[in-house]
Each structure stands twice: as structure tokens, then as C-alpha cells.
N, C-alpha and C. Protein backbone atom coordinates (compact mmCIF):
# COMPACT_ATOMS: atom_id res chain seq x y z
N UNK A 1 -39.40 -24.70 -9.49
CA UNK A 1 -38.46 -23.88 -8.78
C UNK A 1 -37.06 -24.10 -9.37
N UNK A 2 -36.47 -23.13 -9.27
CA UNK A 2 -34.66 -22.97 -9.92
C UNK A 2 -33.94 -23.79 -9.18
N UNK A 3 -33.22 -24.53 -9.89
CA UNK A 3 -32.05 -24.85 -9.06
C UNK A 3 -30.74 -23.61 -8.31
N UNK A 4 -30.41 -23.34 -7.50
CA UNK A 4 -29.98 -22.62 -6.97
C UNK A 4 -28.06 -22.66 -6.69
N UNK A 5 -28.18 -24.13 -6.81
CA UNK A 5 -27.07 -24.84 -6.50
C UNK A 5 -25.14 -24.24 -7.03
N UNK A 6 -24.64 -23.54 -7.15
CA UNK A 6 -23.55 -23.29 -7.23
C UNK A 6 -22.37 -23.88 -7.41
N UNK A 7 -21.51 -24.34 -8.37
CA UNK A 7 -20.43 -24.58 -8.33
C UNK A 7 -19.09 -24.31 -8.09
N UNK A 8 -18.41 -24.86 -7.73
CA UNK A 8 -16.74 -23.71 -6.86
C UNK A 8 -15.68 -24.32 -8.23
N UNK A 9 -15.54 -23.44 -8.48
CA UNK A 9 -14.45 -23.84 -9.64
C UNK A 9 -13.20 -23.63 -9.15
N UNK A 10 -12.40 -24.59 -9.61
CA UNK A 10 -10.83 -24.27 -8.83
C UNK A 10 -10.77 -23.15 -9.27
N UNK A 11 -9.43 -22.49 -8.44
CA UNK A 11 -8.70 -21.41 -8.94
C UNK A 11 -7.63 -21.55 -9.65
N UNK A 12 -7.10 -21.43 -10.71
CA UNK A 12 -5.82 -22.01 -10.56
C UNK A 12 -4.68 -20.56 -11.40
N UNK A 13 -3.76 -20.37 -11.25
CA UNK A 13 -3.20 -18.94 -11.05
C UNK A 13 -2.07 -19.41 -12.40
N UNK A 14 -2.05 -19.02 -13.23
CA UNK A 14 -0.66 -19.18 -14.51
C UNK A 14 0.54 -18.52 -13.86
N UNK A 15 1.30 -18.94 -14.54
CA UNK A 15 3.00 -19.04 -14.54
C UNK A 15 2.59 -17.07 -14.99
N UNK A 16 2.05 -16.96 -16.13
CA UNK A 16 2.11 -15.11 -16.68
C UNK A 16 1.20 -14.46 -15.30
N UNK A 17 0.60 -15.25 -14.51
CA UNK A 17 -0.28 -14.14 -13.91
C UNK A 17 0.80 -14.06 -13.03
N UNK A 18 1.05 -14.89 -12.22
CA UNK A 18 2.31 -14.84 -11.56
C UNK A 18 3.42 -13.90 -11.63
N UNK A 19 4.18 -14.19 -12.66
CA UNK A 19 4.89 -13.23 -12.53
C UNK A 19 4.47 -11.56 -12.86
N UNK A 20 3.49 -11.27 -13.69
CA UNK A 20 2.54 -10.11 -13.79
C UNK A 20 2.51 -9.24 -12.13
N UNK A 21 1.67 -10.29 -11.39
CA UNK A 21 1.83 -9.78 -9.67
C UNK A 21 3.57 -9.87 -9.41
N UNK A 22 4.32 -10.61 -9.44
CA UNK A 22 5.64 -10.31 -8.62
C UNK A 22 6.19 -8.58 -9.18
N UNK A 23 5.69 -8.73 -10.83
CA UNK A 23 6.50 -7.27 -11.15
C UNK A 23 5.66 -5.96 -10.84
N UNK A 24 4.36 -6.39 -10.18
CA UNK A 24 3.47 -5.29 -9.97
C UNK A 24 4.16 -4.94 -8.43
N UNK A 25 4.34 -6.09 -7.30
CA UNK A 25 4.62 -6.17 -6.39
C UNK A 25 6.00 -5.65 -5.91
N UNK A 26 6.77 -5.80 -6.98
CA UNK A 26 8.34 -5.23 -7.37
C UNK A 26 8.04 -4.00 -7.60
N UNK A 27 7.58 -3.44 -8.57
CA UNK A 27 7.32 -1.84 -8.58
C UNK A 27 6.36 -0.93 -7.30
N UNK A 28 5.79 -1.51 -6.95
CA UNK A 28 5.15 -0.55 -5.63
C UNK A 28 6.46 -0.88 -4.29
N UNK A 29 7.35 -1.61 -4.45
CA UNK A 29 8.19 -1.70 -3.62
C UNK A 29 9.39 -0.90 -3.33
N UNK A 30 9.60 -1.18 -5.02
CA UNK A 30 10.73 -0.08 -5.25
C UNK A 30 10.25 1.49 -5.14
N UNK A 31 9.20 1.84 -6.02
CA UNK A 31 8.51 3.13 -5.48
C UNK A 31 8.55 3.23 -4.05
N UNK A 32 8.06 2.45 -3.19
CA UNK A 32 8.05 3.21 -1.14
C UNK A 32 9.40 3.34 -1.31
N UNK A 33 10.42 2.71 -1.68
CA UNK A 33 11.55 2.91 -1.36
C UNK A 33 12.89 3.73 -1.65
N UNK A 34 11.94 4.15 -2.65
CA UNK A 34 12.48 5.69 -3.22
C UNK A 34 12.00 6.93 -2.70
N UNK A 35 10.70 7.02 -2.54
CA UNK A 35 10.25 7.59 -1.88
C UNK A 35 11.18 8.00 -0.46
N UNK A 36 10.77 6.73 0.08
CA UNK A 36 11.50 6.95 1.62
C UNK A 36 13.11 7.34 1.18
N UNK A 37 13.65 7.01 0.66
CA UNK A 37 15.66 6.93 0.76
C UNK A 37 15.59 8.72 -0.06
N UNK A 38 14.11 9.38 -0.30
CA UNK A 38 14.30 10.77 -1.38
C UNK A 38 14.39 11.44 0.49
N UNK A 39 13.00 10.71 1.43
CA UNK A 39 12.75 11.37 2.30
C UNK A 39 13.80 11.41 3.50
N UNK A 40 14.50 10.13 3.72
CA UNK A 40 15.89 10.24 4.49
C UNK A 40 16.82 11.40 3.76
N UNK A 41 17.17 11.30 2.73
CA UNK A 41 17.95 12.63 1.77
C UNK A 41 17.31 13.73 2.88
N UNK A 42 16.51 13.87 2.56
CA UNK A 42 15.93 15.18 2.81
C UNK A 42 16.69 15.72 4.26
N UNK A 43 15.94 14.61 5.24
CA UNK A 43 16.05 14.28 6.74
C UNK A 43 17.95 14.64 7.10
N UNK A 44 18.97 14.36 6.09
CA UNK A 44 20.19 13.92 6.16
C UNK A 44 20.54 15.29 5.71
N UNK A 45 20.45 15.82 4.61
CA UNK A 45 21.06 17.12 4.23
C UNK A 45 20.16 18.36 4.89
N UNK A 46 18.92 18.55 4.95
CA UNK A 46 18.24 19.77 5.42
C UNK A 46 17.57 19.26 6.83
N UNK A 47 17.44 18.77 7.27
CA UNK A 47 17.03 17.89 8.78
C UNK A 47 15.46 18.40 8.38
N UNK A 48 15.18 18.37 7.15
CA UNK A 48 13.63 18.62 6.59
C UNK A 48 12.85 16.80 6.35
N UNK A 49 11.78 16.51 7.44
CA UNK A 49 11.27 15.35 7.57
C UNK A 49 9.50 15.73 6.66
N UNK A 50 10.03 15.36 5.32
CA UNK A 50 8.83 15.92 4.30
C UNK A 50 7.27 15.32 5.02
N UNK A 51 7.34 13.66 5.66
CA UNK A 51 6.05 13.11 5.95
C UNK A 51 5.96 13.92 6.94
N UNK A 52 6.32 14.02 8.15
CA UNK A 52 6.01 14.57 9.14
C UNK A 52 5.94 16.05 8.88
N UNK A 53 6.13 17.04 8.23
CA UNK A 53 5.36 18.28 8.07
C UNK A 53 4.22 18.02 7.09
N UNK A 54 4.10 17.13 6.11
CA UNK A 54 2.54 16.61 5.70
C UNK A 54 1.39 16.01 6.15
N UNK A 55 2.13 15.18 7.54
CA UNK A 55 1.38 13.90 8.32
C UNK A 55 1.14 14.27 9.55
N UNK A 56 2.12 15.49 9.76
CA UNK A 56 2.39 15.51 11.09
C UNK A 56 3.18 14.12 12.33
N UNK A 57 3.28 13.87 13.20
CA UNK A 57 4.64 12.81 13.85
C UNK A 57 3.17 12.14 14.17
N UNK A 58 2.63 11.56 14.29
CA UNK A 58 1.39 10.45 13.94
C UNK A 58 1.38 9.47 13.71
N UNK A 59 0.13 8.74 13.43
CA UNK A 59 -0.27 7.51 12.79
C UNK A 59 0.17 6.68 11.31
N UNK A 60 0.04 8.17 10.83
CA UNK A 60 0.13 8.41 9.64
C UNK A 60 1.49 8.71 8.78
N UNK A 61 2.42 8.86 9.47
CA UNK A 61 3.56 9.22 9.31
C UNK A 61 4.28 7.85 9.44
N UNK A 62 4.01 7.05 10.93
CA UNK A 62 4.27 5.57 11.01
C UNK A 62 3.84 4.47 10.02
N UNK A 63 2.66 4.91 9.97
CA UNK A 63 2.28 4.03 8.31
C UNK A 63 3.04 3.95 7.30
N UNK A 64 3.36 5.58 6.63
CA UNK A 64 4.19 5.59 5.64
C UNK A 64 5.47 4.68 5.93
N UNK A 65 6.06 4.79 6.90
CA UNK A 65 7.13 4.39 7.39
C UNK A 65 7.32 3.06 7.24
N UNK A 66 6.41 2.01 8.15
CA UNK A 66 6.05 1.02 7.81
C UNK A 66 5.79 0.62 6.40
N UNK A 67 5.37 1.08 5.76
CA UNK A 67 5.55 0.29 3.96
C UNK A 67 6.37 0.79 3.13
N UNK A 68 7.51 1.93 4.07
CA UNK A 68 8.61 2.33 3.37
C UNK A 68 9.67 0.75 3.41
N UNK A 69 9.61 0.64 4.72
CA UNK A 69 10.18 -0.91 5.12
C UNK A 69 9.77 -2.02 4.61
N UNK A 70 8.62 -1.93 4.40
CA UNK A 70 8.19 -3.05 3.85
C UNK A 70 8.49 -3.70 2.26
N UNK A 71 8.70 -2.09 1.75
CA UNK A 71 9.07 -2.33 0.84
C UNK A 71 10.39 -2.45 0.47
N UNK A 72 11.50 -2.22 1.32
CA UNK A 72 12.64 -2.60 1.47
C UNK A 72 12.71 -3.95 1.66
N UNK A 73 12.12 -4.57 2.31
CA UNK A 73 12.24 -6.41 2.83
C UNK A 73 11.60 -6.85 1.45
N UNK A 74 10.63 -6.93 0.57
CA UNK A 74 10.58 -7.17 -0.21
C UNK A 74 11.20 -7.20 -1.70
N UNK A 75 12.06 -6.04 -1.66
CA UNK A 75 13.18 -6.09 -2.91
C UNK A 75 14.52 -6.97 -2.19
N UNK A 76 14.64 -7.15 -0.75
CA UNK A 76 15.36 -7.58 -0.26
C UNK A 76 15.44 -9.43 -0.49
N UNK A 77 14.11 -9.41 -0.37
CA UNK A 77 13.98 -10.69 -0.32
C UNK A 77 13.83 -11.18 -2.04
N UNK A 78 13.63 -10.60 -2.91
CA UNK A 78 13.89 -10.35 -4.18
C UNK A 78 15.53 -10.34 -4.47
N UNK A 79 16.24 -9.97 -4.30
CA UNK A 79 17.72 -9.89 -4.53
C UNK A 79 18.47 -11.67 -4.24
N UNK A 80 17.65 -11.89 -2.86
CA UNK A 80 18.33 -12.89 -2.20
C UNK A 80 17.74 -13.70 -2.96
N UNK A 81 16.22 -14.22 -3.38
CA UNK A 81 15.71 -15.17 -4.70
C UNK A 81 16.56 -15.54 -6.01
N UNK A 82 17.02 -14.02 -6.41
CA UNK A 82 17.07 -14.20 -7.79
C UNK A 82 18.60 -14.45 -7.63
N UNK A 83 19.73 -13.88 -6.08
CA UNK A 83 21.13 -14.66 -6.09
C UNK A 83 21.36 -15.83 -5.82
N UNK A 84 20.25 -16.51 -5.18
CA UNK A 84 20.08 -18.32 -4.91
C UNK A 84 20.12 -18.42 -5.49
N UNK A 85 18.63 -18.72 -6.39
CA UNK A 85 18.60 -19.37 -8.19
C UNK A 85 19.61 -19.67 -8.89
N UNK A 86 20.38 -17.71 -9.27
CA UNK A 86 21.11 -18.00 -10.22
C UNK A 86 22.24 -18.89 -9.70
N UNK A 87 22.83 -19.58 -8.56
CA UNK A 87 23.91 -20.07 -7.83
C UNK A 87 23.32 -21.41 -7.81
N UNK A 88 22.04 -21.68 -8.10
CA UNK A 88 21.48 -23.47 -8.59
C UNK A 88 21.71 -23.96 -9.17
């Protein structure tokens, strides 16, 4: 009969994969957040709310919303990283 037995190999994550994800994580951030600041424009000059005539005032509309923000706190918290550091 086979041995069956399995080994767990660490994980261990590089310095390149690393930053690879922060700049992947940086660009889908900045994208919601263009997105959203195109869709406030919109909201501000034509009182035209682009998600909500696509989404309708919904679930779905709150979602967007939610990772429009989200992706704001994340370049946010990006700005404040990289003005610590450089002040180390």
C-alpha cells in the first residue's frame, strides 16, 4: 500500500512577490477611485448618478460604493506609509 502521507511546506512570500501584490493592490485602488471621483463629477455637474441608473439605488450600487471607499483608505493609507518612511 502507498504511503499517503503529505508534507506542509512553509510558505514563505519574497520581498518581489510582495511588492508585485502592493502594486497590484495600488492599481485596483486607484482604478475604484477614479471611477468613483469620474462618478461624483457626474453626480456634481449633471446630478446624473451613472451606478444608480445601471444598478439601480440597491445592493449593488452600495457595493460599488463600498470599494469605491475602500479604495480610497487604501491609497490613503499608502500616502501615510510612504510619508512616515520617508521622515525615518
Amino acid at each position: 500500500m502507498e504511503n499517503l502521507t503529505t508534507t506542509k511546506k512553509d510558505t514563505v512570500i519574497t520581498a518581489e512577490e510582495k511588492k508585485g501584490f502592493i502594486r497590484t493592490l495600488n492599481l485596483i485602488a486607484f482604478t475604484a477611485l477614479l471611477i468613483g471621483g469620474l462618478n461624483y463629477l457626474l453626480m456634481g455637474l449633471f446630478k446624473f448618478n451613472f451606478f444608480g441608473v445601471i444598478f439601480g439605488n440597491g445592493i449593488i450600487s452600495q457595493i460599488f460604493y463600498i470599494l469605491f471607499g475602500l479604495g480610497g483608505a487604501v491609497l490613503l493609507a499608502h500616502i501615510i506609509i510612504k510619508t512616515t518612511n520617508k521622515n525615518a
